[in-house]
PDB file of N, CA and C in Angstrom:
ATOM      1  N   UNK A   1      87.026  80.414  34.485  1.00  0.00           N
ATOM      2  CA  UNK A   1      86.863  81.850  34.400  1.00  0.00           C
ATOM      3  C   UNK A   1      85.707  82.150  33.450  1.00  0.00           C
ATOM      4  N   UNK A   2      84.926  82.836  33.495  1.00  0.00           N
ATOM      5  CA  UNK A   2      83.489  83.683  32.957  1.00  0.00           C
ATOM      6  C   UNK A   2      84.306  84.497  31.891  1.00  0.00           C
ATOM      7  N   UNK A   3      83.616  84.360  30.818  1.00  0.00           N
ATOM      8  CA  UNK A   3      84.052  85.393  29.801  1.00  0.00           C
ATOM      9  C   UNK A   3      82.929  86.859  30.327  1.00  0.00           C
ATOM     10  N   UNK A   4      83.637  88.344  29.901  1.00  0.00           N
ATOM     11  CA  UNK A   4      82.229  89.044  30.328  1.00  0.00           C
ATOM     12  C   UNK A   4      81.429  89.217  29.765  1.00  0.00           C
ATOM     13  N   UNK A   5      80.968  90.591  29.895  1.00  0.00           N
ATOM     14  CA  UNK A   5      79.213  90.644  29.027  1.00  0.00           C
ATOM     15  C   UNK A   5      80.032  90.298  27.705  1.00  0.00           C
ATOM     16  N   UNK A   6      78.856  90.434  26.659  1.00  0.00           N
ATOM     17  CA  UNK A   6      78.921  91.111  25.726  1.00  0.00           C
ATOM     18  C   UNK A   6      79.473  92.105  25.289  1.00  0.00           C
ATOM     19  N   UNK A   7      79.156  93.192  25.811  1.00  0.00           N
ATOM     20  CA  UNK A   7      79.779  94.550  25.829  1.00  0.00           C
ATOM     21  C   UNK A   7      80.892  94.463  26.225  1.00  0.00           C
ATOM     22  N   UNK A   8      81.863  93.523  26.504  1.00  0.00           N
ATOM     23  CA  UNK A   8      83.419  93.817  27.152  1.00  0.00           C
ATOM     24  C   UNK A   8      84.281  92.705  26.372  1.00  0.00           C
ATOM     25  N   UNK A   9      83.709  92.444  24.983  1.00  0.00           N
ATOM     26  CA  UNK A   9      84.397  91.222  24.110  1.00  0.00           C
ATOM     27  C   UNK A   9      84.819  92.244  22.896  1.00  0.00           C
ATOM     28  N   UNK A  10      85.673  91.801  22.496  1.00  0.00           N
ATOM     29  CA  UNK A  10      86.268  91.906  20.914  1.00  0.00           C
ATOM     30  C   UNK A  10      85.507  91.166  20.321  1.00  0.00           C
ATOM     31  N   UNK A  11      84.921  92.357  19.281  1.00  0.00           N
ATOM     32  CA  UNK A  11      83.558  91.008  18.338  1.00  0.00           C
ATOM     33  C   UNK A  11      84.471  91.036  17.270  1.00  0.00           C
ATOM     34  N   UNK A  12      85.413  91.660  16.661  1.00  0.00           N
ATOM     35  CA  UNK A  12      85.771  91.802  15.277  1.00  0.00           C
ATOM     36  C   UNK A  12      87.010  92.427  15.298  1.00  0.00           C
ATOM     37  N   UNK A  13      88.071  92.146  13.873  1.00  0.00           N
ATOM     38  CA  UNK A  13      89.291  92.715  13.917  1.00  0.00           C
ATOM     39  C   UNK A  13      90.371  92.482  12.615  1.00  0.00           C
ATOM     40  N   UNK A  14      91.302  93.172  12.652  1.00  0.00           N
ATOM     41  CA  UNK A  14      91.824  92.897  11.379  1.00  0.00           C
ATOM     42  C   UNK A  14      93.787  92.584  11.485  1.00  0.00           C
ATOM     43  N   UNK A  15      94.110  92.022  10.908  1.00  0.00           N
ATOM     44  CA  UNK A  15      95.720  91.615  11.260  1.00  0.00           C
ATOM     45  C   UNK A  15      95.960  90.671  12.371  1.00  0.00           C
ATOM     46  N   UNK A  16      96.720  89.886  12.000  1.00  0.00           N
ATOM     47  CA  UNK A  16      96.271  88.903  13.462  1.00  0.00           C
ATOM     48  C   UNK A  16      97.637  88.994  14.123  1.00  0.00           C
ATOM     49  N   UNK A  17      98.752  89.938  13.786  1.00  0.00           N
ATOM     50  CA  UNK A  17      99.547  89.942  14.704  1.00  0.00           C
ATOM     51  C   UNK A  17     100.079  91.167  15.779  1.00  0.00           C
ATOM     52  N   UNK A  18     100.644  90.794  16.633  1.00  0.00           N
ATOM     53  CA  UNK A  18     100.302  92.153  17.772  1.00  0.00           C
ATOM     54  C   UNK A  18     102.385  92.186  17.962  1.00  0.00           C
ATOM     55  N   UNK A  19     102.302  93.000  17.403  1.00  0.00           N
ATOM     56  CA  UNK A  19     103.762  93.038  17.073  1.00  0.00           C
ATOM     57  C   UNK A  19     104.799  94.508  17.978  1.00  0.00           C
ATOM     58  N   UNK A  20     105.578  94.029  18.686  1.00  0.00           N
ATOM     59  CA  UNK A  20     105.761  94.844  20.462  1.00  0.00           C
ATOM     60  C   UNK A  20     106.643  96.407  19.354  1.00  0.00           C
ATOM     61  N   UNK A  21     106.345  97.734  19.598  1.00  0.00           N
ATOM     62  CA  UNK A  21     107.312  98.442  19.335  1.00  0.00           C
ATOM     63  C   UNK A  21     107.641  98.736  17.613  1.00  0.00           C
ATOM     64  N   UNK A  22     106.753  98.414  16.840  1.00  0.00           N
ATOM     65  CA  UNK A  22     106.853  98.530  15.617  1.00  0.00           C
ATOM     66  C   UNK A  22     106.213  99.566  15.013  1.00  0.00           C
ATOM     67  N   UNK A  23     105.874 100.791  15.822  1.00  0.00           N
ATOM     68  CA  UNK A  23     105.129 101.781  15.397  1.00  0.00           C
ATOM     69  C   UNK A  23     103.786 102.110  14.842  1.00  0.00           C
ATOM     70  N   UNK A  24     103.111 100.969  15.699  1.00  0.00           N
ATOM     71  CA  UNK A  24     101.514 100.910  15.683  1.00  0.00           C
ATOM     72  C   UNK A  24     101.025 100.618  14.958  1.00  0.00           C
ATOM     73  N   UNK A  25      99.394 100.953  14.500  1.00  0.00           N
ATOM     74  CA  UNK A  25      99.177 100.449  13.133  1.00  0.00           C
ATOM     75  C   UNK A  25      99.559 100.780  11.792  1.00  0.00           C
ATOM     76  N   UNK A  26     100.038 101.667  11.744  1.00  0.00           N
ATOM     77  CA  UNK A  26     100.720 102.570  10.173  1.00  0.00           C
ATOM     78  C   UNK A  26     102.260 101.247  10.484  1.00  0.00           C
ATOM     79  N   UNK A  27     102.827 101.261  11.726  1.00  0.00           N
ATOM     80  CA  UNK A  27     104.470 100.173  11.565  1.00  0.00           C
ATOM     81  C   UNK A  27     103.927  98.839  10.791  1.00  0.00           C
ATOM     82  N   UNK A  28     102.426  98.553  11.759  1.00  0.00           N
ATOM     83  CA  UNK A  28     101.987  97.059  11.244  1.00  0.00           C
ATOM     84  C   UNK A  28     101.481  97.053   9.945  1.00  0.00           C
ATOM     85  N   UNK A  29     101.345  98.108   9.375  1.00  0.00           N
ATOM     86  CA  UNK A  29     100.694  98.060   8.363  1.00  0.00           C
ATOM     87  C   UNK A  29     102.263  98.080   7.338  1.00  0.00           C
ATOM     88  N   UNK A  30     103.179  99.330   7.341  1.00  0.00           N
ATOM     89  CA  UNK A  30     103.951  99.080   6.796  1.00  0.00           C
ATOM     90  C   UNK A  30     105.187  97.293   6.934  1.00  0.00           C
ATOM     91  N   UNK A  31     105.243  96.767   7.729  1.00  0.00           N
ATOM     92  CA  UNK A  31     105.473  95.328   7.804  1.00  0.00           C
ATOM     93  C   UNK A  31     104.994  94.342   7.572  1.00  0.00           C
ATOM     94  N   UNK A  32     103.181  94.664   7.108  1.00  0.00           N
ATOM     95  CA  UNK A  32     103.217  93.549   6.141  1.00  0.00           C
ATOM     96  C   UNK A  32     102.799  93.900   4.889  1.00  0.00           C
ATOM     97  N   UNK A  33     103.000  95.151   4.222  1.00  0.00           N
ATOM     98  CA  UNK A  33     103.729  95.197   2.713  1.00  0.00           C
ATOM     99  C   UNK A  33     104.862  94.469   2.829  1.00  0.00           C
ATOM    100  N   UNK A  34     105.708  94.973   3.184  1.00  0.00           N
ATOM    101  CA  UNK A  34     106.651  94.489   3.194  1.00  0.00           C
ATOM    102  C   UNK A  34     107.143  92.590   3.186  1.00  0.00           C
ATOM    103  N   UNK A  35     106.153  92.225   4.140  1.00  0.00           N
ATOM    104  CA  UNK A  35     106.387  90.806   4.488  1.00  0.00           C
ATOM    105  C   UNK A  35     105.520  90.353   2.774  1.00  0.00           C
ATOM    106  N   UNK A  36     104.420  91.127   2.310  1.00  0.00           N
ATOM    107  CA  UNK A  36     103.900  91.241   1.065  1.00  0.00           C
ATOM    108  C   UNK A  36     105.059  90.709  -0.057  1.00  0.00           C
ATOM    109  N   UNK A  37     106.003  91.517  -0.212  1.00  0.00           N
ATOM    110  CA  UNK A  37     106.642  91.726  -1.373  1.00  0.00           C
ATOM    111  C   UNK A  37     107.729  90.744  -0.910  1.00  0.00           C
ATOM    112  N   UNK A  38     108.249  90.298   0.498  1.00  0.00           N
ATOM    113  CA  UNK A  38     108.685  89.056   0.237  1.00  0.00           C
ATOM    114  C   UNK A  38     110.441  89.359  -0.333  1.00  0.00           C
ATOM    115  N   UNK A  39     110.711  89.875  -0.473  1.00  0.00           N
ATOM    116  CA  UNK A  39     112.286  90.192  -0.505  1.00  0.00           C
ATOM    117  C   UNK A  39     112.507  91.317  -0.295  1.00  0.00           C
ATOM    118  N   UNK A  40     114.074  91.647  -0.326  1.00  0.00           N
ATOM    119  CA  UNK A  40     114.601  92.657   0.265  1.00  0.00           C
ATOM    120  C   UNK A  40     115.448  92.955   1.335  1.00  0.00           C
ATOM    121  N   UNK A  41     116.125  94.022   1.432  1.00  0.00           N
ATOM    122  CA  UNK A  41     116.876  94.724   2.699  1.00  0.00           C
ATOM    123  C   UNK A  41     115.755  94.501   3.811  1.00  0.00           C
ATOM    124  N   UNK A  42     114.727  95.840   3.677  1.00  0.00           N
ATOM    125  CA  UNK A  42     113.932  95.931   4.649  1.00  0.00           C
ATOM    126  C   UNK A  42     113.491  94.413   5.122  1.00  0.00           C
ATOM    127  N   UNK A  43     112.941  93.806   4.375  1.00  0.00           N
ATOM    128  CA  UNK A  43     112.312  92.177   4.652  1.00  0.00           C
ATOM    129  C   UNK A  43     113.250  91.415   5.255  1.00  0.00           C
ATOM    130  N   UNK A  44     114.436  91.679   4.722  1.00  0.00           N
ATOM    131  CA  UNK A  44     115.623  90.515   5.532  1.00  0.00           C
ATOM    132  C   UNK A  44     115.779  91.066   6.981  1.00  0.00           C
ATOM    133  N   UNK A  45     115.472  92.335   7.033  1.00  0.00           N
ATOM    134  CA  UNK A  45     115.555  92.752   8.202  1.00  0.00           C
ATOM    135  C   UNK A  45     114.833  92.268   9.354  1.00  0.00           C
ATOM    136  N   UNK A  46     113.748  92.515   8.989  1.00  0.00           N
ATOM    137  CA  UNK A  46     112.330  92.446   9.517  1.00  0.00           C
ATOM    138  C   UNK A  46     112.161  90.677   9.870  1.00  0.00           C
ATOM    139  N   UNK A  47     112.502  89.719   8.919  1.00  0.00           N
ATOM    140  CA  UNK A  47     112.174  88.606   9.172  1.00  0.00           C
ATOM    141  C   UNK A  47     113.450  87.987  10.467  1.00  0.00           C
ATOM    142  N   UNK A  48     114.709  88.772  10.168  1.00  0.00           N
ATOM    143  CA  UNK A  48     115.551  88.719  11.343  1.00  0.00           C
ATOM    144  C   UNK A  48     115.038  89.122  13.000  1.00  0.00           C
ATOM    145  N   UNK A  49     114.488  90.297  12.725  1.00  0.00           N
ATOM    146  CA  UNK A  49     114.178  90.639  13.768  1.00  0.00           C
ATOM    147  C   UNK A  49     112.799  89.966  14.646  1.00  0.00           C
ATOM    148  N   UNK A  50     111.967  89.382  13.593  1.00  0.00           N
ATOM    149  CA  UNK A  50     110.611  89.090  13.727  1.00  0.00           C
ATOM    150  C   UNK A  50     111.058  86.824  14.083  1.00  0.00           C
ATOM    151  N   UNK A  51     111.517  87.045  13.884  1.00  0.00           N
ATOM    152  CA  UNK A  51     112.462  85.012  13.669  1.00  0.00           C
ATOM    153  C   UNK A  51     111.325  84.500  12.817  1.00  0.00           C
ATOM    154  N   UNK A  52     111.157  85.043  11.692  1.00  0.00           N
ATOM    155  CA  UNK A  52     110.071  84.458  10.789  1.00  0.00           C
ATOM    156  C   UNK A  52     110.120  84.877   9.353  1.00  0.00           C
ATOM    157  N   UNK A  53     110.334  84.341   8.619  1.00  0.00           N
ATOM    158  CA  UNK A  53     110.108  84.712   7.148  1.00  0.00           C
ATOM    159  C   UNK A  53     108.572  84.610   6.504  1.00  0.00           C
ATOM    160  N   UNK A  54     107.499  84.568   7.516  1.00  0.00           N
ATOM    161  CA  UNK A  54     105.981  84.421   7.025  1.00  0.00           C
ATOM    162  C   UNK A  54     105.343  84.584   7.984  1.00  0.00           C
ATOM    163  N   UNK A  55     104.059  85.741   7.722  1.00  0.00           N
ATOM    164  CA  UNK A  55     103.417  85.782   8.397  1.00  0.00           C
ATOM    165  C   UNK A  55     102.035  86.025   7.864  1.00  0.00           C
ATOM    166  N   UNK A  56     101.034  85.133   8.574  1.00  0.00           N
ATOM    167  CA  UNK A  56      99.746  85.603   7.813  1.00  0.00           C
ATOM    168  C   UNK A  56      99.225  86.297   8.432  1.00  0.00           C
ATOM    169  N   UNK A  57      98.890  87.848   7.658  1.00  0.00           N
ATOM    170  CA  UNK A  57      98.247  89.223   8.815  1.00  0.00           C
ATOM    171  C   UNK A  57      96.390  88.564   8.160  1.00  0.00           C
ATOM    172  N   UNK A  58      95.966  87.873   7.772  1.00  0.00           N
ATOM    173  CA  UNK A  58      95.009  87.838   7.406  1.00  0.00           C
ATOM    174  C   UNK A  58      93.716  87.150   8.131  1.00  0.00           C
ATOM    175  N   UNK A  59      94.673  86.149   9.262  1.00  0.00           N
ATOM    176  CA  UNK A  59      94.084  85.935  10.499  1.00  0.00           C
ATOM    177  C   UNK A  59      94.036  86.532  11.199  1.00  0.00           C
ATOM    178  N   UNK A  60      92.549  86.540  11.740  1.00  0.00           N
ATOM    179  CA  UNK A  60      92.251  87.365  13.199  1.00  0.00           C
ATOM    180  C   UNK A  60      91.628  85.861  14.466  1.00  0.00           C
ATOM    181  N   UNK A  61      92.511  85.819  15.367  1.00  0.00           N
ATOM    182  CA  UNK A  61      91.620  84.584  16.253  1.00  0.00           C
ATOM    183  C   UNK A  61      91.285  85.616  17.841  1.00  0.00           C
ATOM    184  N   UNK A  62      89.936  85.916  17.928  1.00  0.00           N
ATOM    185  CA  UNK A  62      89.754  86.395  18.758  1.00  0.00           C
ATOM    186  C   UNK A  62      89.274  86.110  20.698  1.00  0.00           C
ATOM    187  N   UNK A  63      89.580  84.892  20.222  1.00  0.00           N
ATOM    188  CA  UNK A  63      89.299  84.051  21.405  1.00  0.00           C
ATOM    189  C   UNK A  63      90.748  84.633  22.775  1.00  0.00           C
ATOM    190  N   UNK A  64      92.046  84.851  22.169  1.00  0.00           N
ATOM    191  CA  UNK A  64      93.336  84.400  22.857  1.00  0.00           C
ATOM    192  C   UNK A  64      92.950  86.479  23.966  1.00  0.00           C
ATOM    193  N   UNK A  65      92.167  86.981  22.820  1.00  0.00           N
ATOM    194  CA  UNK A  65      92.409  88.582  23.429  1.00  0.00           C
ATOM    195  C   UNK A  65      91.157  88.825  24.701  1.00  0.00           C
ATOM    196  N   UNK A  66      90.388  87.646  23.855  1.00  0.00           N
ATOM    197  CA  UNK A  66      88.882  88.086  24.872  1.00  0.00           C
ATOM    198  C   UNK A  66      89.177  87.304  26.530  1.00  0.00           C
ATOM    199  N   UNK A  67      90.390  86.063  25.979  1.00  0.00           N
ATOM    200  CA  UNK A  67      90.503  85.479  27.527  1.00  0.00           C
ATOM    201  C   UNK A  67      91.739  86.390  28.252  1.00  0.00           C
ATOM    202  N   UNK A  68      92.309  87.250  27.564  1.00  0.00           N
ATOM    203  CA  UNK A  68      93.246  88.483  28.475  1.00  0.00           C
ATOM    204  C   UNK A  68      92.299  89.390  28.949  1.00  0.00           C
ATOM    205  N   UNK A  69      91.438  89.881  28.262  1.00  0.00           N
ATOM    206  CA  UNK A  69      90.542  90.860  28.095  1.00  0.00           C
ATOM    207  C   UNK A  69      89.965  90.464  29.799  1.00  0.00           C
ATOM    208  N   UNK A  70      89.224  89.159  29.757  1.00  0.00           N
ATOM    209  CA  UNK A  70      88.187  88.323  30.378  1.00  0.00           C
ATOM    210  C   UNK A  70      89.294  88.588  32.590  1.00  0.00           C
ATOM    211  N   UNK A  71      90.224  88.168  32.276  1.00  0.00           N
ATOM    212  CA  UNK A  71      91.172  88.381  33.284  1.00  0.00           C
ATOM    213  C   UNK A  71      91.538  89.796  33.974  1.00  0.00           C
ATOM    214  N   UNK A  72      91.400  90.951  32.969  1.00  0.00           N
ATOM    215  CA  UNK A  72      91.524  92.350  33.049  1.00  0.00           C
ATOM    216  C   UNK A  72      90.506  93.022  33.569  1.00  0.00           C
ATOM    217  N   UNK A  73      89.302  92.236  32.998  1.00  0.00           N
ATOM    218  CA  UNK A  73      87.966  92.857  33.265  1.00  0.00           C
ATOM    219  C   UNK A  73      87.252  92.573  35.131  1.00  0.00           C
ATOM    220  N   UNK A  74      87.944  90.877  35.343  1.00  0.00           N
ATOM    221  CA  UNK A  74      87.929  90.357  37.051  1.00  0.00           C
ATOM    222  C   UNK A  74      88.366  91.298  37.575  1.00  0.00           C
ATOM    223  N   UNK A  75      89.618  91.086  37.530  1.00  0.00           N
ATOM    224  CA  UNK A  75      90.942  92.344  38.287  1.00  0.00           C
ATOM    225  C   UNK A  75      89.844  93.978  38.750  1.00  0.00           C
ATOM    226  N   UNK A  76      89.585  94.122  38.000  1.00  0.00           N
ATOM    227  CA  UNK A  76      88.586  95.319  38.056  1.00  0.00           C
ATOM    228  C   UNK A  76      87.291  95.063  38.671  1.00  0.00           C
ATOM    229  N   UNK A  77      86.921  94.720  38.530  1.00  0.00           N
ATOM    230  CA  UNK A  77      85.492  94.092  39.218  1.00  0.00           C
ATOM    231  C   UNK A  77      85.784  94.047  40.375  1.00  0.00           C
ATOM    232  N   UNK A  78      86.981  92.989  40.723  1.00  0.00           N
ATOM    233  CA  UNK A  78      87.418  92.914  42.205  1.00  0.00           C
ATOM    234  C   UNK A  78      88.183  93.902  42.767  1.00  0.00           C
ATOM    235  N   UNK A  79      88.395  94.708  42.427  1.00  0.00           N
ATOM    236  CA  UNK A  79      88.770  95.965  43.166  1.00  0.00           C
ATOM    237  C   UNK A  79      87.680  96.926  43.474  1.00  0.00           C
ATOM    238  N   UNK A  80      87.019  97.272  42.312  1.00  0.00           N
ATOM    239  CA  UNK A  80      85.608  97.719  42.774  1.00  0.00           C
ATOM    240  C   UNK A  80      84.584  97.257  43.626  1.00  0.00           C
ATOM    241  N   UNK A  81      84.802  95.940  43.944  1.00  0.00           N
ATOM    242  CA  UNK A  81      83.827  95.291  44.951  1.00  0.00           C
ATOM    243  C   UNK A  81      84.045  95.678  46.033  1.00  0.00           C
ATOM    244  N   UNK A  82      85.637  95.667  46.423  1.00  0.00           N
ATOM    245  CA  UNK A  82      86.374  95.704  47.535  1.00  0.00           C
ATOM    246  C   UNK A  82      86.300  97.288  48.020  1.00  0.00           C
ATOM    247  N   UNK A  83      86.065  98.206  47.395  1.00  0.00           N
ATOM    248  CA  UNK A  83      85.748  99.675  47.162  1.00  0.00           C
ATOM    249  C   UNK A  83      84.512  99.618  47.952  1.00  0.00           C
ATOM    250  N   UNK A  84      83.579  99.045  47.755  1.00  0.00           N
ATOM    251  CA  UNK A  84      82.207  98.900  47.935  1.00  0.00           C
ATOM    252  C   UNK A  84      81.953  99.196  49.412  1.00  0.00           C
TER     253      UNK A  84
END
């Protein structure tokens, strides 16, 4: 599979986790204070719910989004061709 242009990549980013239903970036942001401070109600919660007691938001690997991205971007192409 072809990655696309340029113009259709994630060049840059911050938090490296994509976390389903947690109230966006203000949820992700408040969960990792939290995962920050490392104890607690809220944290025991969170690491229950999350099956993890650690997480590093400090990685970003942008390779895993650009090859979803890269698949999303075909799909489209090939429908528009087929339009044609």
């Amino acid at each position: 599979m072809n990655m696309p242009n340029d113009d259709k990549l994630i060049k840059v980013g911050r938090l490296k986790s994509k976390i389903e239903d947690c109230g966006g970036i203000g949820g992700l942001e408040r969960i990792q204070e939290i995962f920050e401070q490392g104890e607690g109600e809220e944290f025991e919660s969170y690491c229950e719910w999350l099956g993890t007691y650690k997480i590093d938001f400090t990685k970003f690997n942008r390779t895993p989004i650009n090859k979803k991205l890269a698949k999303e971007v075909a799909k489209i192409d090939k429908a528009y061709m087929e339009q044609i």
